[in-house]
Protein backbone atom coordinates (compact mmCIF):
# COMPACT_ATOMS: atom_id res chain seq x y z
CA UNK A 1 102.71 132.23 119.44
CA UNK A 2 106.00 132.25 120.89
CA UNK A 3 107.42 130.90 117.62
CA UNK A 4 110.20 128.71 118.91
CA UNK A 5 110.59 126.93 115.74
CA UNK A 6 112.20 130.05 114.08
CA UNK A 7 109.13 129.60 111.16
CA UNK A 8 109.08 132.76 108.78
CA UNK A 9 107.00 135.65 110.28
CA UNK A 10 105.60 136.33 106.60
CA UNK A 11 104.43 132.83 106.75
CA UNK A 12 102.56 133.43 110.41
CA UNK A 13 100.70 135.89 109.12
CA UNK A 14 99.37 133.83 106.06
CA UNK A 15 98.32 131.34 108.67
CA UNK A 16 96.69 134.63 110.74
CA UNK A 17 94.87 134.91 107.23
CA UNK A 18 93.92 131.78 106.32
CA UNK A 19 92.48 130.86 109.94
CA UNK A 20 90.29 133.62 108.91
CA UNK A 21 89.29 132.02 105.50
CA UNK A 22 88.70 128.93 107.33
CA UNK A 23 85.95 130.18 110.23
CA UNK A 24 82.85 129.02 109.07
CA UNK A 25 84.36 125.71 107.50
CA UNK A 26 85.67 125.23 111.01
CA UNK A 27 82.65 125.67 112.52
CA UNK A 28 80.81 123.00 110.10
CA UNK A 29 83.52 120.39 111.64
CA UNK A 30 82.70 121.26 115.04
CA UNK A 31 79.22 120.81 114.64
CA UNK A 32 79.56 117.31 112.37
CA UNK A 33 82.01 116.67 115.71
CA UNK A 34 79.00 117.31 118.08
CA UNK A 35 76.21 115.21 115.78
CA UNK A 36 78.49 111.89 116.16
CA UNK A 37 79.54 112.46 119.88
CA UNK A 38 76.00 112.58 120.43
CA UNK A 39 75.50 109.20 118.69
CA UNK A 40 78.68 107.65 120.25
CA UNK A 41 77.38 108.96 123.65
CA UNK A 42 73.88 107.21 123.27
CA UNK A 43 75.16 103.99 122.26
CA UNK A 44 77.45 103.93 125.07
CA UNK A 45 74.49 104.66 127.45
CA UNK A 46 72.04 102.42 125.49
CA UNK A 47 74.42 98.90 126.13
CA UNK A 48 75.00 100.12 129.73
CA UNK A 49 79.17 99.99 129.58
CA UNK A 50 80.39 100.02 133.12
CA UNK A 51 84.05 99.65 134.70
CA UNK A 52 83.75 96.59 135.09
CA UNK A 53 83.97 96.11 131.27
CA UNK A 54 87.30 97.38 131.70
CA UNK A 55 88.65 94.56 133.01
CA UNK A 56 91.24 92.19 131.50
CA UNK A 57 90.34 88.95 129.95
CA UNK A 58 93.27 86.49 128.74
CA UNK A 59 93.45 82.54 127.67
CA UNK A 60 90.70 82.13 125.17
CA UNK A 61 88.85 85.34 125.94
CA UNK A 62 85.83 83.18 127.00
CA UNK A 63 82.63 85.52 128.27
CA UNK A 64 83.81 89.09 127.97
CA UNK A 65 81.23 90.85 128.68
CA UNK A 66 82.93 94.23 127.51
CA UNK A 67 84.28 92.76 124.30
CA UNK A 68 80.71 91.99 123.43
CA UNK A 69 79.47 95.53 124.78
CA UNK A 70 82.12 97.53 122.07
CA UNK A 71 80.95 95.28 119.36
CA UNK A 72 77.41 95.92 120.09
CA UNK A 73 78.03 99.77 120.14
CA UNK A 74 79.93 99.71 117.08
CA UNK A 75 77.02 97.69 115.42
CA UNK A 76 74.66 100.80 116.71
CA UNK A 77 76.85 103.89 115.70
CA UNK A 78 76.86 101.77 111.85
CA UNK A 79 73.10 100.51 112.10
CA UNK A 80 73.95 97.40 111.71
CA UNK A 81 73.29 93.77 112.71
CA UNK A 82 76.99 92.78 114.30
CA UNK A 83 80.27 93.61 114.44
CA UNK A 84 83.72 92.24 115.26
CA UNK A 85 86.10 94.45 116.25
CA UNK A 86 89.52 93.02 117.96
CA UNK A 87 93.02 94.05 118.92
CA UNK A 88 94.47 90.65 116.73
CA UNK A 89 93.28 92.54 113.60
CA UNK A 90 96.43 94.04 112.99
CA UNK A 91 95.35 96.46 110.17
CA UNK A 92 93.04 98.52 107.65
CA UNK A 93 94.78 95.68 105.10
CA UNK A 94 94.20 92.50 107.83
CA UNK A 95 90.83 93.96 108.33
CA UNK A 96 89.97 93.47 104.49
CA UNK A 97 91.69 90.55 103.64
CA UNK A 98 90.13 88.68 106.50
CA UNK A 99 86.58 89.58 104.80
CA UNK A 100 87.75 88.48 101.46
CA UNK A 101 88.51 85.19 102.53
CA UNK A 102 85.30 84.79 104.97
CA UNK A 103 83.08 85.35 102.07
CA UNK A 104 84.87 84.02 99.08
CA UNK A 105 85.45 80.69 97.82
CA UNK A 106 86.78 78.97 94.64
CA UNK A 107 84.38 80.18 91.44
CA UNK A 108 83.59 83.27 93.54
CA UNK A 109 83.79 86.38 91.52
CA UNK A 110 85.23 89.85 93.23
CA UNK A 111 83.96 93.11 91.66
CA UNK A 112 86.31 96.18 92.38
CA UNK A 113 83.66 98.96 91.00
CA UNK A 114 86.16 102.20 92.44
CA UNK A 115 89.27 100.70 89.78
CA UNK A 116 92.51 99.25 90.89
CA UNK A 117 92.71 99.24 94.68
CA UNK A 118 95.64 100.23 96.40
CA UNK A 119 98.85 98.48 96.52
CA UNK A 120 98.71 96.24 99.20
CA UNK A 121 95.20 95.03 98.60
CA UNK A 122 96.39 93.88 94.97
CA UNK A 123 98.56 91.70 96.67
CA UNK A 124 95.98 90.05 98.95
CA UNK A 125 93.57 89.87 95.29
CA UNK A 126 96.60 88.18 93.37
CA UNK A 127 96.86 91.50 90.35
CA UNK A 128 100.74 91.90 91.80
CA UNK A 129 102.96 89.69 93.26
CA UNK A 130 103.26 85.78 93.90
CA UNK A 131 101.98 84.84 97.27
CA UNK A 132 100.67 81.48 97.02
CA UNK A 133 97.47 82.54 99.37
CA UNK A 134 95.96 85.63 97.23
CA UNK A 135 92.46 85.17 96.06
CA UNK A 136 93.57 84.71 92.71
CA UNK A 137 96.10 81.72 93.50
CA UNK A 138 92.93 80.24 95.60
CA UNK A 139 90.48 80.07 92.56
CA UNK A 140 88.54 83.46 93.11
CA UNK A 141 87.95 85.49 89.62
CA UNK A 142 89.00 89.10 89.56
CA UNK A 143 87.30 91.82 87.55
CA UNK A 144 87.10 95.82 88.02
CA UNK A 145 85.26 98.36 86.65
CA UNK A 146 86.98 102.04 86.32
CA UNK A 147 85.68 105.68 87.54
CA UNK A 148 84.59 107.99 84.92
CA UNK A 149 85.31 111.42 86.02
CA UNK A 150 85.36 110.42 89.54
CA UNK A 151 82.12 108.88 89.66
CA UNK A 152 80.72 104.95 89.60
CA UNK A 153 80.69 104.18 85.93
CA UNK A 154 76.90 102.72 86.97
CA UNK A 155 75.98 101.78 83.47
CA UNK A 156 79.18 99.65 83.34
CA UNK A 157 78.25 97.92 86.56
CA UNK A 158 74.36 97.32 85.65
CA UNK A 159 75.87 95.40 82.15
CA UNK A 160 78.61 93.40 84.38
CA UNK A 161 76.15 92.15 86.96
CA UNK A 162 73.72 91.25 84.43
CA UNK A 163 76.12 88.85 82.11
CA UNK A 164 77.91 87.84 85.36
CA UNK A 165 77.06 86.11 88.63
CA UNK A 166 79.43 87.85 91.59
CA UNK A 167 80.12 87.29 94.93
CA UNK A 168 81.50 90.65 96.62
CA UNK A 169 81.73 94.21 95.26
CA UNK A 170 84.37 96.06 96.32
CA UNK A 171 84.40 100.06 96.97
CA UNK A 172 87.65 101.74 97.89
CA UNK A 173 85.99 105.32 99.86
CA UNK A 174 89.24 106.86 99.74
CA UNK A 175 91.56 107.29 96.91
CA UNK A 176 95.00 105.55 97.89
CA UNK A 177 97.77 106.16 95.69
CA UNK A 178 95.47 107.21 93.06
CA UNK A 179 94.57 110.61 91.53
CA UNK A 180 91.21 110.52 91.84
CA UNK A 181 88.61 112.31 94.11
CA UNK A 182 87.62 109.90 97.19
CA UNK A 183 84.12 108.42 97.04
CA UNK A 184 81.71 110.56 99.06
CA UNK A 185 78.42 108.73 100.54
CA UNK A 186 75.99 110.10 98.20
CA UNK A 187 78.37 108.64 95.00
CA UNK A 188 78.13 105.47 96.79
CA UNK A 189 74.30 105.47 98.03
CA UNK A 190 73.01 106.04 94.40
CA UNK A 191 75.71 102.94 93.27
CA UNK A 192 73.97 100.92 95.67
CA UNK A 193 70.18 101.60 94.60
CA UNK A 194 71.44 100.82 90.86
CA UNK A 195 73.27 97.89 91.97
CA UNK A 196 70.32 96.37 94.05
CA UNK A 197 67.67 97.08 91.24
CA UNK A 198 70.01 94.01 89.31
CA UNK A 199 71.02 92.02 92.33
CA UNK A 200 69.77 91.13 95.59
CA UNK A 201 72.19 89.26 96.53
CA UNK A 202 75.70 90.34 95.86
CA UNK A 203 77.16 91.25 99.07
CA UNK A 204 78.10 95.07 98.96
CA UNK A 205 81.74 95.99 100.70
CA UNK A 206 82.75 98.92 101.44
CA UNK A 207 86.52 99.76 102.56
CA UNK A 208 86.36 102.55 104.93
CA UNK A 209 89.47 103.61 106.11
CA UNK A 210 90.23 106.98 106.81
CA UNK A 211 86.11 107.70 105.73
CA UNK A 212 84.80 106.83 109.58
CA UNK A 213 82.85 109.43 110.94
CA UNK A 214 83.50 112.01 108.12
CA UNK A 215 80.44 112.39 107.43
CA UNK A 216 77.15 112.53 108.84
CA UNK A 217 76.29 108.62 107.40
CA UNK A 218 77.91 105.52 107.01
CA UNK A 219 78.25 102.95 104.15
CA UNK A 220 75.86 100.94 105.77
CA UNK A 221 73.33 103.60 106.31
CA UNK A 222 73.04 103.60 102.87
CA UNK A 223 72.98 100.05 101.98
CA UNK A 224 75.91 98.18 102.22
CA UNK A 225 76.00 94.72 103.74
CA UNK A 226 79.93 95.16 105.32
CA UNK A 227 82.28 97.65 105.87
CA UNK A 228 85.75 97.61 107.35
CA UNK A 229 88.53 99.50 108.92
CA UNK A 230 91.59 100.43 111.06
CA UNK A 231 91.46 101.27 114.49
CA UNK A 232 94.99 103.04 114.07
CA UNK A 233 92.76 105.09 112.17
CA UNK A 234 89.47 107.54 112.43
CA UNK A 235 87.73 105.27 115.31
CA UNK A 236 90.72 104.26 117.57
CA UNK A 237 90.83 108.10 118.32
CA UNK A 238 94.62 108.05 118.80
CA UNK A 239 94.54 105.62 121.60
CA UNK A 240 94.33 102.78 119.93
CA UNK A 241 97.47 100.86 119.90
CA UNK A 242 96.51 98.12 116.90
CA UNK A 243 93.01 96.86 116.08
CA UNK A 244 90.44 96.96 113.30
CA UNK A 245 86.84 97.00 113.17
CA UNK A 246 84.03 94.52 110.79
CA UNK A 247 80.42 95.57 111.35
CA UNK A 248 77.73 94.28 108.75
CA UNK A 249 75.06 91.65 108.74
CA UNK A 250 75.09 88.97 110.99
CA UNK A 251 75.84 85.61 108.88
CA UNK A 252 78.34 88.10 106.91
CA UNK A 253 80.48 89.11 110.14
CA UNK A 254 80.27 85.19 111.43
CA UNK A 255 81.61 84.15 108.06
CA UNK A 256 84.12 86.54 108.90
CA UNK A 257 85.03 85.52 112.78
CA UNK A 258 85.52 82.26 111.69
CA UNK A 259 88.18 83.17 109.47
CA UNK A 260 89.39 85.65 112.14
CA UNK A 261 89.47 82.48 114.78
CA UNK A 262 88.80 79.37 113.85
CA UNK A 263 85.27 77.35 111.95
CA UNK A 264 82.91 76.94 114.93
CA UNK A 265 84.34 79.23 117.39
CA UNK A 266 83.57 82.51 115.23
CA UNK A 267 83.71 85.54 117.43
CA UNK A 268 83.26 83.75 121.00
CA UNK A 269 87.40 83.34 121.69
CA UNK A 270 89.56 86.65 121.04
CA UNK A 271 91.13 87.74 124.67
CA UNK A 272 91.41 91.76 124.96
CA UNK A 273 94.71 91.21 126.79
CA UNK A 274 93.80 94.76 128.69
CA UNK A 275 92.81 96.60 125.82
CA UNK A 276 89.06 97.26 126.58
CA UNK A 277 89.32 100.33 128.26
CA UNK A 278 91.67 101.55 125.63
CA UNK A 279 89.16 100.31 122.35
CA UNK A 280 86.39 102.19 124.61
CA UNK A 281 88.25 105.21 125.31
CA UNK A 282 89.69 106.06 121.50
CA UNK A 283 85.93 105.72 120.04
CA UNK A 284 84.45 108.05 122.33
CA UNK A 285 87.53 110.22 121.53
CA UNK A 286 87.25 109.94 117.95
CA UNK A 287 84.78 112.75 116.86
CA UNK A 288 87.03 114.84 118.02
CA UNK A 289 90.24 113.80 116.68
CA UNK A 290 88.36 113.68 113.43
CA UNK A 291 87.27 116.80 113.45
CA UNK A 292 90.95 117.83 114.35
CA UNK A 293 92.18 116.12 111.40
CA UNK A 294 89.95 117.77 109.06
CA UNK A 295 90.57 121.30 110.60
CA UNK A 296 94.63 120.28 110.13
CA UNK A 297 93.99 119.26 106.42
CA UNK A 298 91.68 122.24 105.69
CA UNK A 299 94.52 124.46 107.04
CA UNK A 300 96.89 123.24 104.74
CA UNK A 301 94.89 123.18 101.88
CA UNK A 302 94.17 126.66 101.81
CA UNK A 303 97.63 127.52 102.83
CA UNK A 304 99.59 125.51 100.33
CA UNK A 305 96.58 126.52 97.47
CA UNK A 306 97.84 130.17 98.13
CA UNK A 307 101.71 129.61 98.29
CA UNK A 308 101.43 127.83 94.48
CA UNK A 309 100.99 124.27 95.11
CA UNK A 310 97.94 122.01 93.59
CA UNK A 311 96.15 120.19 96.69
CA UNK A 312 92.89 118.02 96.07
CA UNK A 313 90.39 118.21 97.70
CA UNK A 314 90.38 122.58 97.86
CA UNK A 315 89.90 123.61 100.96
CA UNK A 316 86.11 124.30 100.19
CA UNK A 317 85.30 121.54 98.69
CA UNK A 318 83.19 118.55 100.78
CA UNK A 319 85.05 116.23 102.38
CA UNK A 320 84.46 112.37 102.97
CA UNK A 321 87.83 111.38 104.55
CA UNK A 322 91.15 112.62 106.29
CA UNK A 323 93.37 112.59 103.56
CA UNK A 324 94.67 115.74 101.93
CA UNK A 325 97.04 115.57 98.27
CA UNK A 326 100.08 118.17 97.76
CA UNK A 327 101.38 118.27 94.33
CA UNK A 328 104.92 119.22 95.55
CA UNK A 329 106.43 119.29 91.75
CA UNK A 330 110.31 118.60 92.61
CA UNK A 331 111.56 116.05 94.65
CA UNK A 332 113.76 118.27 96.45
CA UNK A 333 110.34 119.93 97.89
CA UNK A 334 108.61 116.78 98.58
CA UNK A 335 111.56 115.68 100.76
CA UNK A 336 111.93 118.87 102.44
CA UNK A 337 108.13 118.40 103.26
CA UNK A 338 108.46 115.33 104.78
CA UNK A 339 111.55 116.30 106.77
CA UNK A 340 109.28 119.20 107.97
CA UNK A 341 106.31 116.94 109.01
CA UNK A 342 109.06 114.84 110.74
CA UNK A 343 110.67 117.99 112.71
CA UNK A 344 107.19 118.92 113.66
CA UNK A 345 106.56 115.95 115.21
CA UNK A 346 106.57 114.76 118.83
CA UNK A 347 108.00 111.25 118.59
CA UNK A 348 111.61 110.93 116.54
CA UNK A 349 111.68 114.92 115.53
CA UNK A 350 115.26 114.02 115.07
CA UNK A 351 114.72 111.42 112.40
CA UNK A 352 115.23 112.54 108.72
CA UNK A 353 113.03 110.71 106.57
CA UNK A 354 114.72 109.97 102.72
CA UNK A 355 113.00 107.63 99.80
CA UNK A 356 113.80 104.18 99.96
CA UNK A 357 112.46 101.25 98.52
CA UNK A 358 109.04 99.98 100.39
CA UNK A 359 107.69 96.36 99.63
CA UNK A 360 104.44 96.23 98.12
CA UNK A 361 104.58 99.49 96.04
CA UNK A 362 106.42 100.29 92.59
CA UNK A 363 108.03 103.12 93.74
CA UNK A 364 110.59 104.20 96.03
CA UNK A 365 108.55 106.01 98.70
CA UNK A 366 109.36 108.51 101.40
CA UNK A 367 107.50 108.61 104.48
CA UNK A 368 107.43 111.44 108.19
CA UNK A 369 105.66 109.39 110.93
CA UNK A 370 106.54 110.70 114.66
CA UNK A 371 103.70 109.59 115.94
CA UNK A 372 103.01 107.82 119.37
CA UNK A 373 101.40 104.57 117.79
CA UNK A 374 103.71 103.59 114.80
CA UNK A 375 102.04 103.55 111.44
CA UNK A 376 99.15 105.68 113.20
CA UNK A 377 97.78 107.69 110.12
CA UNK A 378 95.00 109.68 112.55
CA UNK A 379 98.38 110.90 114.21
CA UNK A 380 99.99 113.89 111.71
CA UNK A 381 102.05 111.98 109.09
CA UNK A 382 102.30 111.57 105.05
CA UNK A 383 104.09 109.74 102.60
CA UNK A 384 104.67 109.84 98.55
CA UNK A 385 105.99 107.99 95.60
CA UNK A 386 109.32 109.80 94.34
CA UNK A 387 107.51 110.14 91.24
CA UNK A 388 105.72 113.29 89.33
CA UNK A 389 104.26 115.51 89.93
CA UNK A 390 105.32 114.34 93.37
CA UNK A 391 102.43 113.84 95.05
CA UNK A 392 102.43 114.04 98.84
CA UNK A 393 99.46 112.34 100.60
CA UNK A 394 99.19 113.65 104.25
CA UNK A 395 96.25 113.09 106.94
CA UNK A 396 95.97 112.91 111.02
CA UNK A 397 96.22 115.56 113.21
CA UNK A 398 95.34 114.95 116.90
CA UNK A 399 94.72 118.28 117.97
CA UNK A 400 94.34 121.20 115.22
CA UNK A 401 96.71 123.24 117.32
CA UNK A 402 99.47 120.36 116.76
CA UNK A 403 98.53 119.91 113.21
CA UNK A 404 98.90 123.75 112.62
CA UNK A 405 102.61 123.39 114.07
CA UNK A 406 103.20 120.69 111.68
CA UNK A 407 102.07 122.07 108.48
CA UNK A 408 103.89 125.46 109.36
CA UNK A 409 107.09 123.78 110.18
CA UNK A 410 106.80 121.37 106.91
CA UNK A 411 106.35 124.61 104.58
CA UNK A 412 109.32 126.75 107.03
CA UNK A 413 111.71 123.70 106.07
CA UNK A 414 110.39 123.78 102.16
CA UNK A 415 111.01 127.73 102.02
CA UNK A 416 114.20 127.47 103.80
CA UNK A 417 116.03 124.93 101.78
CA UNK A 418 114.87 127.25 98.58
């Protein structure tokens, strides 16, 4: 390493160290990388995508044949019926409130059974804020159900669905702002089984983001009807440049479309405006920028665990999405942090990131996000509430090399401000 970001030498060789530590964790990645290239690879062979499914498509979006190829693939790498996955989704947070309002209706009842959901999806529910189009302001009921020591309070849930009739339950994989463990898919395949031994018909969702291809299974290879998520996220494989992703049963994703587009039309207009070839291209990418991502995270588990700083999860603990916590304890280190992810980044490196006000949260919030596709969270980046114990949440990491840099240079800026 030719160390031309000046970073301690003391602090290389902890890295040298901790790379060490990390070989046969490592090498589980790499192998979880190889099992979902392998299924990515046969559904890509299996629905016979050719170049020509590259090509653009504009107006209404009228028979694209490669449109309907990537939602067919996706629909095989979840094993499920459908799927609608589009470049007008916008977000993780469209993604979800488009399935809220496909499925429910005045008297519907939501079920959150993972507690409060994060801060912009209690907007699009109704808990915070005024908007005049939340579920709540449209006549849906809201209830939730809390963790108990990280795990699906499932006697809780049994009682619920037996006094009350709902719709949709909710399960947030990953933990958000909260300090809480995120939701691996065993926790939620044995929620499921309990769930469908009281109801049949409540339609199990599952938010995904930052959980895709994580782990060996999906949500719905373990039961549930719908998932959703970002392609700025774990699927778009950093080449995404906006999109999100539905798969689930059939009548639940048509429900869906037609709230994406319009009642009748469903998912048969939706131009790609060019983007095929992209949407292609960052799934069959994204094992391996997951597996980067998790390498990155890893890496600075261990190496903040052993400088003095509480992370969650440990850096040998299981994993079941991208996103790793720093308990930074001061909020001179927490900005220093971010400054450092910022300077180790390859887009706006000269940008220093302070805590401002951010609408939708409580909190004034800081936030390092040089990435080539703003807002990009598989791309290096975290962000924090200015609040104890100042908790940084970080995730991305295209390449493990570049995630290294980042983490090294975050901690070098940390150490040299002390």
């Amino acid at each position: 390493m030719n160390n031309l970001f000046d970073i301690d030498e003391k602090l290389l060789k902890l890295a040298d160290v901790v790379e060490l530590e990390l070989t046969d964790i490592f090498k589980g990645f790499d192998n979880l990388c190889l099992k979902n290239s392998e299924r990515i690879l046969k559904a890509f062979q299996d629905n016979r995508v050719a170049s020509s499914d590259f090509a653009e498509i504009n107006g209404y979006g009228y028979y694209d044949a490669g449109r309907d190829k990537l939602e067919a693939i996706y629909a095989q790498i979840f094993g499920t019926e459908d799927a609608l996955v589009r470049p007008q989704i916008m977000s993780g947070t469209h993604a979800l409130a488009l399935t809220f309002s496909g499925l429910l209706k005045y008297g519907d009842t939501l079920l959150s059974i993972s507690g409060t959901p994060y801060d912009s999806l209690q907007a699009i529910i109704g808990i915070i804020g005024d908007s005049r189009n939340s579920l709540i302001a449209n006549g849906v009921k809201y209830e939730e159900i809390a963790l108990l020591n990280d795990n699906f309070d499932i006697p809780a849930i049994v009682e619920k669905l037996k006094q009350t009739k709902v719709k949709v339950i909710e399960i947030q994989r990953s933990r958000g702002y909260a300090h809480r463990q995120s939701l691996s898919i065993e926790k939620i395949e044995r929620v499921i089984k309990a769930i469908r031994e009281v109801d049949q018909d409540v339609i199990i969702m599952v938010d995904n983001c930052y959980g895709d291809l994580v782990e060996e299974k999906e949500p719905t290879h373990v039961g549930a009807d719908v998932i959703v998520g970002s392609l700025m996220k774990n699927l778009g494989g950093g080449i995404c440049k906006s999109g999100g992703y539905i798969v689930g049963k059939k009548d639940i994703i048509w429900d869906i479309a037609e709230r994406f587009s319009a009642p009748g039309t469903g998912k048969d207009l939706g131009a790609n405006f060019n983007e095929n070839i992209n949407y292609f291209k960052g799934l069959f990418l994204a094992p391996r920028a997951v597996c980067s991502s998790l390498k990155t995270m890893v890496f600075a588990s261990r190496i903040l665990e052993k400088l003095g700083f509480d992370v969650d999860p440990k850096y040998n603990e299981p994993r079941t999405d991208i996103i790793q916590t720093i308990n930074l304890f001061t909020p001179e280190n927490i900005t220093n942090f971010h400054v450092g992810i910022q300077k180790g980044s390859p887009i706006d490196s000269f940008v220093t990131p302070v805590a401002a006000p951010m609408p939708g949260y409580p909190h004034d919030e800081i936030m390092a996000s040089g990435t080539f596709t703003q807002g990009a969270t598989i791309e290096l980046s975290c962000d924090g509430p200015m609040v104890e114990p100042y908790t940084a949440y970080m995730q991305g990491g295209l390449t493990y090399d570049y995630g290294k840099l980042g983490i090294l240079i975050a901690i070098n800026e940390i150490q040299k401000k002390k």
